[in-house]
PDB file of N, CA and C in Angstrom:
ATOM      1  N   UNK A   1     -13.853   5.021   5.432  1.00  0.00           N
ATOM      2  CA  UNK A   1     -12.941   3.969   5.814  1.00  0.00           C
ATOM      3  C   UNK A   1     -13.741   2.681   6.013  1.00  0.00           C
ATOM      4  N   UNK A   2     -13.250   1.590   5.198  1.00  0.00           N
ATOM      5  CA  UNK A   2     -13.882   0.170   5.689  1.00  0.00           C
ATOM      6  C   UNK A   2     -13.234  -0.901   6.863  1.00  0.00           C
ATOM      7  N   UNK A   3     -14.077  -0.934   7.178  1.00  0.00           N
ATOM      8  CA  UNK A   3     -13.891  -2.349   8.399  1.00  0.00           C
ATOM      9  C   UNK A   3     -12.759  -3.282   7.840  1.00  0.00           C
ATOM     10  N   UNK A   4     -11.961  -4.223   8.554  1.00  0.00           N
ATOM     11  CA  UNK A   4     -11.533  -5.404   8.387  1.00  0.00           C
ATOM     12  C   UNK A   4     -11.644  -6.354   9.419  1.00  0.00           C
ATOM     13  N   UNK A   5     -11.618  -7.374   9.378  1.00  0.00           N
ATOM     14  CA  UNK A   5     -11.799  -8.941  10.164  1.00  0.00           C
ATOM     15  C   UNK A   5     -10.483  -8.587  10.914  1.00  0.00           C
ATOM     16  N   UNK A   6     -10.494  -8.715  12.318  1.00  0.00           N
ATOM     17  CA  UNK A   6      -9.463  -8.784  12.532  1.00  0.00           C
ATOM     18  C   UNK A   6      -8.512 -10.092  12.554  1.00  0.00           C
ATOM     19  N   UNK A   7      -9.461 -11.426  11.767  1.00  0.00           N
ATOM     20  CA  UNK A   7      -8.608 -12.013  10.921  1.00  0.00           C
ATOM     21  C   UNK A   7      -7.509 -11.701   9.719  1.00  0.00           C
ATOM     22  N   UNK A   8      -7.804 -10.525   9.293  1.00  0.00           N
ATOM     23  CA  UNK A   8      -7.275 -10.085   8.252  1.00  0.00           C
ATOM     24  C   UNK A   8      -5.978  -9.551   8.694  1.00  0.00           C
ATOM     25  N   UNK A   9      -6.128  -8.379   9.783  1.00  0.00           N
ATOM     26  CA  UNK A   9      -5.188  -8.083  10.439  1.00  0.00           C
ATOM     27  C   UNK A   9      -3.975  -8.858  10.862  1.00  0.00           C
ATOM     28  N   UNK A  10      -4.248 -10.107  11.587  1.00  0.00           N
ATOM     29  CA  UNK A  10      -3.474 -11.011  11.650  1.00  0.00           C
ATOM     30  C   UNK A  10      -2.732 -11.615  10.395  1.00  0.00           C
ATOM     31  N   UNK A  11      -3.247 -11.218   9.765  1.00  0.00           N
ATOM     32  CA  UNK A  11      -2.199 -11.836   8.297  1.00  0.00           C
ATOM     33  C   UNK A  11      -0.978 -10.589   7.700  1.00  0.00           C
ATOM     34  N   UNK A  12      -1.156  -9.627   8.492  1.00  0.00           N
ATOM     35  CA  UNK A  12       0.058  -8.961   7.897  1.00  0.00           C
ATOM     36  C   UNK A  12       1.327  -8.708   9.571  1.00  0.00           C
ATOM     37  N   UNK A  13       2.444  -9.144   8.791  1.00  0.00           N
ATOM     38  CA  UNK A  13       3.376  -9.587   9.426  1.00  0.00           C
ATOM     39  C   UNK A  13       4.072  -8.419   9.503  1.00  0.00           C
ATOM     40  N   UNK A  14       4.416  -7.755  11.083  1.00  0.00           N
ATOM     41  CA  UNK A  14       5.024  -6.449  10.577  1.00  0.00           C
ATOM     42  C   UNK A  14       6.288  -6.267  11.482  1.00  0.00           C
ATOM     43  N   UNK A  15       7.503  -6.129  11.450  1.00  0.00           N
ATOM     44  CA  UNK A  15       8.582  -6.154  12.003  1.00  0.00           C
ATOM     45  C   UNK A  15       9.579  -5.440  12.095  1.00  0.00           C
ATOM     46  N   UNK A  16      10.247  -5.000  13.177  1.00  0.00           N
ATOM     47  CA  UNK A  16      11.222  -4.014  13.287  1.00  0.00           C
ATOM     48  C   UNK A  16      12.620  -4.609  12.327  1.00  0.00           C
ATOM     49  N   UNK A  17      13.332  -3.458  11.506  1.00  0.00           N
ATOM     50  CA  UNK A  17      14.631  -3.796  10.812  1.00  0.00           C
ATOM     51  C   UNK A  17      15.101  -2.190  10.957  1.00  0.00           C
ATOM     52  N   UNK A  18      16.964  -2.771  10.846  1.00  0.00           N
ATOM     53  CA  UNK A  18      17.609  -1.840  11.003  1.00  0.00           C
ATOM     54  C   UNK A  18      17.964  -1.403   9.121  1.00  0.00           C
ATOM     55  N   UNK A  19      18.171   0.172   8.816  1.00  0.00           N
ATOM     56  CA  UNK A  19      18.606   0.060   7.736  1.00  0.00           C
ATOM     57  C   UNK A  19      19.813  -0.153   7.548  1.00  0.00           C
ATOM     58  N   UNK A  20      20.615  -0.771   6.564  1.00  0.00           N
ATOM     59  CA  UNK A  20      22.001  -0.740   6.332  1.00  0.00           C
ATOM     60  C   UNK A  20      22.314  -0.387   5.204  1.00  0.00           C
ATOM     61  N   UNK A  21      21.686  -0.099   4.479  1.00  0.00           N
ATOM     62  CA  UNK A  21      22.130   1.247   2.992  1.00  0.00           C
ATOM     63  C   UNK A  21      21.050   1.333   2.748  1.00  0.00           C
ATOM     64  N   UNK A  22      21.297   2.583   1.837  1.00  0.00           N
ATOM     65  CA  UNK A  22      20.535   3.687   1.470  1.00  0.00           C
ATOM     66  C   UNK A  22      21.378   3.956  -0.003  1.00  0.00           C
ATOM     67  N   UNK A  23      20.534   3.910  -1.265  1.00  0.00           N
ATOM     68  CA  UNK A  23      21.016   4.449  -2.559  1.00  0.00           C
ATOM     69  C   UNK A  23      20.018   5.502  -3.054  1.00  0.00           C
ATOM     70  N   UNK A  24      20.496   6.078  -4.122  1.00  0.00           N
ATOM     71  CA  UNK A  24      19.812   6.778  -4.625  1.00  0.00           C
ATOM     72  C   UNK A  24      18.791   6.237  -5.814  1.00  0.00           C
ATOM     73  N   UNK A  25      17.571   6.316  -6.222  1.00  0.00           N
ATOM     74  CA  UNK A  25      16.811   5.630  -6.621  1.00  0.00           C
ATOM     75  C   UNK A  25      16.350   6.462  -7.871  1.00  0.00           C
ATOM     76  N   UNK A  26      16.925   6.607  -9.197  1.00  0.00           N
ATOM     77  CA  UNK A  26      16.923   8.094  -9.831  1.00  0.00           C
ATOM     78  C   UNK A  26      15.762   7.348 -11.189  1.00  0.00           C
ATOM     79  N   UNK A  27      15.478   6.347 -10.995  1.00  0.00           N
ATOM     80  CA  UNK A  27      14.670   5.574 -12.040  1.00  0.00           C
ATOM     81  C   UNK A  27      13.301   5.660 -11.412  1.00  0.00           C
ATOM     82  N   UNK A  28      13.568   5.623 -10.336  1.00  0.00           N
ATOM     83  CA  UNK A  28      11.518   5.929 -10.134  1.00  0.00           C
ATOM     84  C   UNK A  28      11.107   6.838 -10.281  1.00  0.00           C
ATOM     85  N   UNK A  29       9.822   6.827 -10.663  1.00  0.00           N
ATOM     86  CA  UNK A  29       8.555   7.421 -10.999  1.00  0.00           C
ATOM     87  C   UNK A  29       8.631   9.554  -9.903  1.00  0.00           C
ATOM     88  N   UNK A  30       8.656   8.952  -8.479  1.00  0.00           N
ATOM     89  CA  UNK A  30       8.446  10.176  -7.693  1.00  0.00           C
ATOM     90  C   UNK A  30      10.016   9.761  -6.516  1.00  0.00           C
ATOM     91  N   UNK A  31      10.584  10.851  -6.223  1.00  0.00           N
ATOM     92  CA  UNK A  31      11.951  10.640  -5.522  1.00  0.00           C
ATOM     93  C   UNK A  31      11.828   9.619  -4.659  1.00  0.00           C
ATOM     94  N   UNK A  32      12.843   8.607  -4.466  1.00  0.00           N
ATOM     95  CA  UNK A  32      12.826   7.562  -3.565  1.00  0.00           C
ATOM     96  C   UNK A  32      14.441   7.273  -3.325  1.00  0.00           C
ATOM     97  N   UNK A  33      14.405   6.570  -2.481  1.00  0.00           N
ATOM     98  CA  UNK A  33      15.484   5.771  -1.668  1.00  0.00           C
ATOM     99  C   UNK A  33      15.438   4.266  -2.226  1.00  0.00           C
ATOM    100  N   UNK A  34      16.823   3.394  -2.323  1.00  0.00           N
ATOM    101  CA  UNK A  34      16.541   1.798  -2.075  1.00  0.00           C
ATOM    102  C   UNK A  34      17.336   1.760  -1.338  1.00  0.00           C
ATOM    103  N   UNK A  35      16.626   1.146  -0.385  1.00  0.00           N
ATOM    104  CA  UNK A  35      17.121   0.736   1.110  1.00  0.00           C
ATOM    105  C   UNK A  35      17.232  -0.722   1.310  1.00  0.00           C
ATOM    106  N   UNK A  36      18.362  -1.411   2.256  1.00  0.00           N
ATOM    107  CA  UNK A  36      18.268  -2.663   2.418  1.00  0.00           C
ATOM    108  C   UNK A  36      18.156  -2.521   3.828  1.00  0.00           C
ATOM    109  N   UNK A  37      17.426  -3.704   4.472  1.00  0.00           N
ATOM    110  CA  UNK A  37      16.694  -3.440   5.889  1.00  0.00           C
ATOM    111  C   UNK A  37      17.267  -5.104   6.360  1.00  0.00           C
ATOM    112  N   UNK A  38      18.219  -5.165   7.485  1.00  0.00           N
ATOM    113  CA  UNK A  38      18.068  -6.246   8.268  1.00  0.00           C
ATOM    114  C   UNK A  38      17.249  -6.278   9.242  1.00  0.00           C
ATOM    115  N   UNK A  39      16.547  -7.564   9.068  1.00  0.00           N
ATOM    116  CA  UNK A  39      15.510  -7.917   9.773  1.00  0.00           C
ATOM    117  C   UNK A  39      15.773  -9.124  10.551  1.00  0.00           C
ATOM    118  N   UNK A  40      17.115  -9.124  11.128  1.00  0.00           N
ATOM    119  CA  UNK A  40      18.000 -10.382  12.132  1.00  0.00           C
ATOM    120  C   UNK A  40      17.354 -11.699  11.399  1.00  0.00           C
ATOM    121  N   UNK A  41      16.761 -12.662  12.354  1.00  0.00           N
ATOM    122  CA  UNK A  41      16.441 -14.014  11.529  1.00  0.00           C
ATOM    123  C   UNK A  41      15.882 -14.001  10.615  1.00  0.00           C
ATOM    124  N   UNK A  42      15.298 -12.848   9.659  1.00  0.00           N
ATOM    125  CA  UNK A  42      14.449 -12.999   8.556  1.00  0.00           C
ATOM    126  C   UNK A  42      15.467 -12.696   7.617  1.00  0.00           C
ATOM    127  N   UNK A  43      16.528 -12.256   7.739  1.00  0.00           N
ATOM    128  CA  UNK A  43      17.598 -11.989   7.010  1.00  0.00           C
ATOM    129  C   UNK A  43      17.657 -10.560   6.383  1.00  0.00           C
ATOM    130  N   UNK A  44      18.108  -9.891   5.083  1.00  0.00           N
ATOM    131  CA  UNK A  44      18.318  -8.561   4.573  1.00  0.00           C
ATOM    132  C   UNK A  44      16.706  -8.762   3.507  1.00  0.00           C
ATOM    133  N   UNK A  45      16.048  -7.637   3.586  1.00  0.00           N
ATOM    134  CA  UNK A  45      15.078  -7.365   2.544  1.00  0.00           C
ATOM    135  C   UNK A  45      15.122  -5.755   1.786  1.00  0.00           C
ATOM    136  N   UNK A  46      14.950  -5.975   0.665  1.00  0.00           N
ATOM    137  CA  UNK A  46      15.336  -4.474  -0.091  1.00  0.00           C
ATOM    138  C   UNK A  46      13.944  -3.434  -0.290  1.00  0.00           C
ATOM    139  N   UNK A  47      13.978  -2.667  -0.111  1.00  0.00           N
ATOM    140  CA  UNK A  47      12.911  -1.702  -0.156  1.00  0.00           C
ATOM    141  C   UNK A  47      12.503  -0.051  -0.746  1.00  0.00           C
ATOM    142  N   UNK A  48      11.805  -0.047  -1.725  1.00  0.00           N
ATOM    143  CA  UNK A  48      11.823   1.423  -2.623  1.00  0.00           C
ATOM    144  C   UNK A  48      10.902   2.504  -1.461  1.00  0.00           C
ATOM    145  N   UNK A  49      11.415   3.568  -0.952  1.00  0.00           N
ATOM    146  CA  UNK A  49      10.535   3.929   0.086  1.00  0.00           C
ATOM    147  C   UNK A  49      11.063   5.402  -0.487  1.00  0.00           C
ATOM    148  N   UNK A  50       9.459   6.200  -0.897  1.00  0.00           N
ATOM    149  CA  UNK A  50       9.436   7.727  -0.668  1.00  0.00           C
ATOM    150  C   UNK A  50       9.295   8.730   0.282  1.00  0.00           C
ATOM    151  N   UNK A  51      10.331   8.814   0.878  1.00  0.00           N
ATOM    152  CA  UNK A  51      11.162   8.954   2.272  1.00  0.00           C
ATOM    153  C   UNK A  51      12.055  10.308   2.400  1.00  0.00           C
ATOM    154  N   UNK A  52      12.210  11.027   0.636  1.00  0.00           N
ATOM    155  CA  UNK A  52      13.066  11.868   0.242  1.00  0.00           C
ATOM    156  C   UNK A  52      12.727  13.314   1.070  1.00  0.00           C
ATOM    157  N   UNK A  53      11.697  13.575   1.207  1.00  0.00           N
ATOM    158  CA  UNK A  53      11.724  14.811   1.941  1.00  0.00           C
ATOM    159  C   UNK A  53      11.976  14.955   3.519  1.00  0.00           C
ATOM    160  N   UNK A  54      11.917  14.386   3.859  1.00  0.00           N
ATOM    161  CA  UNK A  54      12.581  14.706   5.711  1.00  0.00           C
ATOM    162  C   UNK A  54      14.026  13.569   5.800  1.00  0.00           C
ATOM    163  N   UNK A  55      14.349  12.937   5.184  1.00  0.00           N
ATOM    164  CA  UNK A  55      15.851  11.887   5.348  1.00  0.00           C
ATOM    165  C   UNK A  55      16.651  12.106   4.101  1.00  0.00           C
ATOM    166  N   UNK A  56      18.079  12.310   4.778  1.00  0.00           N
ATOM    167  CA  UNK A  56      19.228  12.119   3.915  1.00  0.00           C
ATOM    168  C   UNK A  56      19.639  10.953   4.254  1.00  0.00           C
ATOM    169  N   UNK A  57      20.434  10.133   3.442  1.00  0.00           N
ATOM    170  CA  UNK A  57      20.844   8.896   3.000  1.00  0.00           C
ATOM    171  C   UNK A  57      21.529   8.942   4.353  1.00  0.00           C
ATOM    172  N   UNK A  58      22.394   9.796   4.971  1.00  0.00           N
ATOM    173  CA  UNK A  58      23.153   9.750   6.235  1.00  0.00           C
ATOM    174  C   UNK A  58      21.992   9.377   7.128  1.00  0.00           C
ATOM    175  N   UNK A  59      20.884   9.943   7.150  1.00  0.00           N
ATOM    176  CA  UNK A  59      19.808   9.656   8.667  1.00  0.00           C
ATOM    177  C   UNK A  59      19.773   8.631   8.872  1.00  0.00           C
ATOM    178  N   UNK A  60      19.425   8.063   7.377  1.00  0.00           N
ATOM    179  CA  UNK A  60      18.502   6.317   7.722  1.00  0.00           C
ATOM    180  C   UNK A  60      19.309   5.586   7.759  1.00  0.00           C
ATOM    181  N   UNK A  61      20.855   5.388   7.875  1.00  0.00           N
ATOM    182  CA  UNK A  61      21.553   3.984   7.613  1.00  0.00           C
ATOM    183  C   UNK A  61      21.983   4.103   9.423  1.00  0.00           C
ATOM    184  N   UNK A  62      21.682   3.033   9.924  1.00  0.00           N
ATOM    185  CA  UNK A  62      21.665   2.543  11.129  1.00  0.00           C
ATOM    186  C   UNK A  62      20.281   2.846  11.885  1.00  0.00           C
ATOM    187  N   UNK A  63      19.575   3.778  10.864  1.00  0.00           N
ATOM    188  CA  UNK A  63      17.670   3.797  11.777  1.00  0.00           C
ATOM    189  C   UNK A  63      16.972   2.526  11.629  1.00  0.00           C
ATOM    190  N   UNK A  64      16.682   2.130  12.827  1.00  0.00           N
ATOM    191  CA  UNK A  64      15.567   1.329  13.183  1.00  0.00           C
ATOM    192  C   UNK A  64      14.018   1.590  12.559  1.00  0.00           C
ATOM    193  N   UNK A  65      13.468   0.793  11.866  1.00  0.00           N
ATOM    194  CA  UNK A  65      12.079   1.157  11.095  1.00  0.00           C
ATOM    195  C   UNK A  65      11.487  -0.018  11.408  1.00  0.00           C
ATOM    196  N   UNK A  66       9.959   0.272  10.622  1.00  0.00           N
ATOM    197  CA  UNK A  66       8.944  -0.928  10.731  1.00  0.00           C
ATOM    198  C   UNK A  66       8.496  -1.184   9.330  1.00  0.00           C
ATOM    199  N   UNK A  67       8.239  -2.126   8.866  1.00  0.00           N
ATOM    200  CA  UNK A  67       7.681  -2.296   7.712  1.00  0.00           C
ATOM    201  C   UNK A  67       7.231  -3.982   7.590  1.00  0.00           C
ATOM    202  N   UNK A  68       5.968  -4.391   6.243  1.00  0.00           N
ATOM    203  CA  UNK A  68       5.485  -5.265   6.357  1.00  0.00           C
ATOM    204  C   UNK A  68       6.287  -6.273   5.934  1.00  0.00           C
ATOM    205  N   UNK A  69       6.153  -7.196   6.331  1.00  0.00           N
ATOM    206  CA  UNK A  69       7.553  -8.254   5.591  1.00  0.00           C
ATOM    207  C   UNK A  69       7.298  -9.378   4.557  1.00  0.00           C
ATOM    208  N   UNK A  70       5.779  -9.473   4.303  1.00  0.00           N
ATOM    209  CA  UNK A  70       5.240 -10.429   4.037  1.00  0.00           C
ATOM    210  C   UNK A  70       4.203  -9.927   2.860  1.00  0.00           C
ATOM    211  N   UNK A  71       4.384  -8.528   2.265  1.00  0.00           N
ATOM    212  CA  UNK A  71       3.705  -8.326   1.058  1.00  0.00           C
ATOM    213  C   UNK A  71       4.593  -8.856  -0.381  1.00  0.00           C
ATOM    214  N   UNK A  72       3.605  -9.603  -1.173  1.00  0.00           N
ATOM    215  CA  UNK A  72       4.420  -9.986  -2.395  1.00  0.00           C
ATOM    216  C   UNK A  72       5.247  -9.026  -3.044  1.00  0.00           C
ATOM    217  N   UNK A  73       6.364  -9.301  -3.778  1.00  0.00           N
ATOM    218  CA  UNK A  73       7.846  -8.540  -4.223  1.00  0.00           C
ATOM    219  C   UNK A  73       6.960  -7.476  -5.258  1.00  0.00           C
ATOM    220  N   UNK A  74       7.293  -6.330  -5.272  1.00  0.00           N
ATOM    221  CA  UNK A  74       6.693  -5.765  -6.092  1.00  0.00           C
ATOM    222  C   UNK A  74       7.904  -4.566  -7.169  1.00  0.00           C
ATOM    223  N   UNK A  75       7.838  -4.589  -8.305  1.00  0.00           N
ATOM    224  CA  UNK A  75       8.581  -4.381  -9.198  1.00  0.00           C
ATOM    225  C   UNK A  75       8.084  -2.782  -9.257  1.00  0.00           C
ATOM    226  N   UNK A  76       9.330  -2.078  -9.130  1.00  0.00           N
ATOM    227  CA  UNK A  76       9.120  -0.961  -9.288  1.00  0.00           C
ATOM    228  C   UNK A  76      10.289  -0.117 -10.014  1.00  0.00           C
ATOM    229  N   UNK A  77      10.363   0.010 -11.504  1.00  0.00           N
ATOM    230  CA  UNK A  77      11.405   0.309 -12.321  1.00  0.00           C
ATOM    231  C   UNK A  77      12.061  -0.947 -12.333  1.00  0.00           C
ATOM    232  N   UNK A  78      13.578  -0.641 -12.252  1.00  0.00           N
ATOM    233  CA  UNK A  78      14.138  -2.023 -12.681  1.00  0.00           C
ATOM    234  C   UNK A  78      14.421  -2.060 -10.864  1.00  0.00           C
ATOM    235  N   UNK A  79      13.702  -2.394  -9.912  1.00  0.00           N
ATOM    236  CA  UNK A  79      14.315  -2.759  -8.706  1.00  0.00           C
ATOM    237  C   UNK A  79      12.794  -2.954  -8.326  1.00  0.00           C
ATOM    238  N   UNK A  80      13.797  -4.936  -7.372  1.00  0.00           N
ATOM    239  CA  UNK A  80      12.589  -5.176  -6.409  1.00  0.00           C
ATOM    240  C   UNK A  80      12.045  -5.070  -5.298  1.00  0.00           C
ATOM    241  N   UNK A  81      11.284  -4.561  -4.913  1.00  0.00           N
ATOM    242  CA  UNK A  81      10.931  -4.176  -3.092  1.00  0.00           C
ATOM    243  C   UNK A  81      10.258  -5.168  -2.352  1.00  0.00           C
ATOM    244  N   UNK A  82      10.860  -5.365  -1.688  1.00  0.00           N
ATOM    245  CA  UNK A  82      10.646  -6.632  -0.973  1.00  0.00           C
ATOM    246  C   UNK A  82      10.015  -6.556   0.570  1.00  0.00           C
ATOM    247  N   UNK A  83       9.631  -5.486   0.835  1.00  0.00           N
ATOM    248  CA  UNK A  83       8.831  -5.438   1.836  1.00  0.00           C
ATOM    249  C   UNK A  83       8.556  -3.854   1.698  1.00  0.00           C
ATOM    250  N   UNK A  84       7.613  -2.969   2.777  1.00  0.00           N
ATOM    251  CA  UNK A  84       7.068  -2.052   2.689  1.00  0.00           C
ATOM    252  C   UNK A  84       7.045  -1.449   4.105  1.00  0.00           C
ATOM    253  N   UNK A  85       8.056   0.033   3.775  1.00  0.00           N
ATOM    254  CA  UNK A  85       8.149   0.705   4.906  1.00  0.00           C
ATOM    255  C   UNK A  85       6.919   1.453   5.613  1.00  0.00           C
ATOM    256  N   UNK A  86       6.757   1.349   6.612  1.00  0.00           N
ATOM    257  CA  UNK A  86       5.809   2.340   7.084  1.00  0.00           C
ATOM    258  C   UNK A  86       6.136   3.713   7.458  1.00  0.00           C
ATOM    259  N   UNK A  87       5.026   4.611   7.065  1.00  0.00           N
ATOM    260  CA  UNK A  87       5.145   5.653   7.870  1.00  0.00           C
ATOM    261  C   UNK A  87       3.926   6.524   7.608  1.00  0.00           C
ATOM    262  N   UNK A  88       4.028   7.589   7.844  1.00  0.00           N
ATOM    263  CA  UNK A  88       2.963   8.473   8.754  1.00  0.00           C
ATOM    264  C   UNK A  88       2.822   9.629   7.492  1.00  0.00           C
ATOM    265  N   UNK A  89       1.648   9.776   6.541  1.00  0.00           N
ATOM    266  CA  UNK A  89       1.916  10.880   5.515  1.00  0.00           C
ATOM    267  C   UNK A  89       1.562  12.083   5.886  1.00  0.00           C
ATOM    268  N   UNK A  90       2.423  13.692   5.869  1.00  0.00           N
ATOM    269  CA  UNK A  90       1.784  14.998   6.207  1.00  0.00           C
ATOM    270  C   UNK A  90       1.954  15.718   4.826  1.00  0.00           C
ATOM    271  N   UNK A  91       1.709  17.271   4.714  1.00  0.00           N
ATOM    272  CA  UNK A  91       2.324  17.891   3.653  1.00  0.00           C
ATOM    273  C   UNK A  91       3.153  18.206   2.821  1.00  0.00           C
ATOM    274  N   UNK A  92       4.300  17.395   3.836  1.00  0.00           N
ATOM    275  CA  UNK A  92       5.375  17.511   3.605  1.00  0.00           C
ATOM    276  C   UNK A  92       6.360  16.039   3.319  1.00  0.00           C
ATOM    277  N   UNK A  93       5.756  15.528   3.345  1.00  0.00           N
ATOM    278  CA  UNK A  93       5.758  13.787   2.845  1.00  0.00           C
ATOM    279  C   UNK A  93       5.779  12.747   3.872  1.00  0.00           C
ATOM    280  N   UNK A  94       6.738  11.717   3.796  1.00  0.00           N
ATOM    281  CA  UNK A  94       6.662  10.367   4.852  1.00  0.00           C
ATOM    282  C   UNK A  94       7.464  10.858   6.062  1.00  0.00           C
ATOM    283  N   UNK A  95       6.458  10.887   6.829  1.00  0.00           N
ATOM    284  CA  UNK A  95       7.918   9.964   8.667  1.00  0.00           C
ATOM    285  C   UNK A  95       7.668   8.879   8.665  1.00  0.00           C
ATOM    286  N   UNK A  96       8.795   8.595   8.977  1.00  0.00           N
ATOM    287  CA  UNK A  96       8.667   6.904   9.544  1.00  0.00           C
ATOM    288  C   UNK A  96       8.382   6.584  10.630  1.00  0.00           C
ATOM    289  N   UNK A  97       7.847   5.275  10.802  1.00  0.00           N
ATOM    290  CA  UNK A  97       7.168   5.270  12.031  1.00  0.00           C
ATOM    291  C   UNK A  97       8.556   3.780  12.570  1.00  0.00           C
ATOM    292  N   UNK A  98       8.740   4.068  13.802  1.00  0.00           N
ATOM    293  CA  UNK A  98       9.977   3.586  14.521  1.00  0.00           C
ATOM    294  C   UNK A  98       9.814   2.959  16.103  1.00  0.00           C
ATOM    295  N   UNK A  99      10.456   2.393  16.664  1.00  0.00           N
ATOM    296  CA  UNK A  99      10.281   2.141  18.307  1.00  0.00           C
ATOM    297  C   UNK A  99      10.925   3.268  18.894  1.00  0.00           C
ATOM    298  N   UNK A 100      10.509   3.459  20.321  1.00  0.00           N
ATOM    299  CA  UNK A 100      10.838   4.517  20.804  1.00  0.00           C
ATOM    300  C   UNK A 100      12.164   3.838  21.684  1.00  0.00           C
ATOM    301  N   UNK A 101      12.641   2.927  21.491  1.00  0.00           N
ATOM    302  CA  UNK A 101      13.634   2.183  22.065  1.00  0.00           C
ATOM    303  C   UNK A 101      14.477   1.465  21.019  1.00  0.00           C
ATOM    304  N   UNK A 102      15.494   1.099  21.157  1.00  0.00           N
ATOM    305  CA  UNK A 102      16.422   0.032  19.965  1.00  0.00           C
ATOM    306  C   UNK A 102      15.783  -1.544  20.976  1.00  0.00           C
ATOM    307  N   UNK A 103      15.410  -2.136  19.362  1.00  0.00           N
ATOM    308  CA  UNK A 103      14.746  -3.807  19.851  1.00  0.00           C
ATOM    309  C   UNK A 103      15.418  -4.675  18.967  1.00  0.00           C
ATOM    310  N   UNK A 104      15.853  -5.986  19.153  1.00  0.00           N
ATOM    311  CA  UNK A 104      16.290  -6.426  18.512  1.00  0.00           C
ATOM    312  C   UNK A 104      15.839  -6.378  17.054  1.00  0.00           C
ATOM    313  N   UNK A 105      16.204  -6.560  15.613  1.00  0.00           N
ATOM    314  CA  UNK A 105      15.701  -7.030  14.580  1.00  0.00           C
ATOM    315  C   UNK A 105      14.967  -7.675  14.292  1.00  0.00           C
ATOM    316  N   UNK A 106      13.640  -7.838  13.559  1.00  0.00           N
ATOM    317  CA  UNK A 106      12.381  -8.946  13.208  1.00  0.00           C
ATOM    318  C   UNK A 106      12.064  -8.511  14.594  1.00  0.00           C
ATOM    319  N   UNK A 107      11.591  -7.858  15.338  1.00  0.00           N
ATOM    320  CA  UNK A 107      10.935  -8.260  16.455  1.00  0.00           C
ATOM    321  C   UNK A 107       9.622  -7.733  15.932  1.00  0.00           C
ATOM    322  N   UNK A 108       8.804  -8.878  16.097  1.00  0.00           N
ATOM    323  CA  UNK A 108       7.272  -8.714  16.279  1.00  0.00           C
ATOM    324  C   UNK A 108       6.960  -7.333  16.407  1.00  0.00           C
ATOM    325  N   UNK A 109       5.776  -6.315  15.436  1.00  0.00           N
ATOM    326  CA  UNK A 109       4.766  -5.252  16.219  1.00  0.00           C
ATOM    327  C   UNK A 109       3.650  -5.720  16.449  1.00  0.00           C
ATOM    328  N   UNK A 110       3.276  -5.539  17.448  1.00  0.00           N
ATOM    329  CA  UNK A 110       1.970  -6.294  17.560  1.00  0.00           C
ATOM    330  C   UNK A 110       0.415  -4.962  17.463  1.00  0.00           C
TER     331      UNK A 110
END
């Protein structure tokens, strides 16, 4: 593992959003979701997240998540992802990583 500046750190912008849909994503590469994520004043951002093994489309629409908000749009099949969910990888694929409380939308992780 390499070091970073924790200047560097400071440059990625990372913020709580609620999901508000969930589609099925049957053009990518490895099973995925497109999700649209309000992020209150930052507005709605869309997101390709491989998420398929522990969430049904029912879990995630009204879950609270974290993801970066500020990585360039990145083209993945014919859909753009516009920010990048986080989560936690095991054997069994992604958790998401979440507040242990409901916080408003866009709120700062620090």
């Amino acid at each position: 593992m390499s070091e970073i500046l924790f200047e560097d750190f400071q440059k990625i912008d990372l913020r709580v959003g609620t999901v508000l849909e969930v589609k099925d994503f049957p053009t990518a590469h490895k099973p995925a979701y497109q999700l649209t994520i309000d992020f209150g004043p930052l507005g709605t951002k869309k997101s390709s997240a491989q998420i398929t093994s522990y969430y049904t489309k029912e879990d995630l629409v009204g879950k609270q998540i974290i993801a970066n908000v500020n990585f360039e749009e990145k083209q993945i099949a014919n859909f753009k992802s516009q920010c990048l969910v986080l989560g936690s990888v095991d054997k069994g694929g992604v958790v998401l990583l979440n507040p242990s409380h409901k916080v408003p939308n866009g709120s700062s992780v620090q």
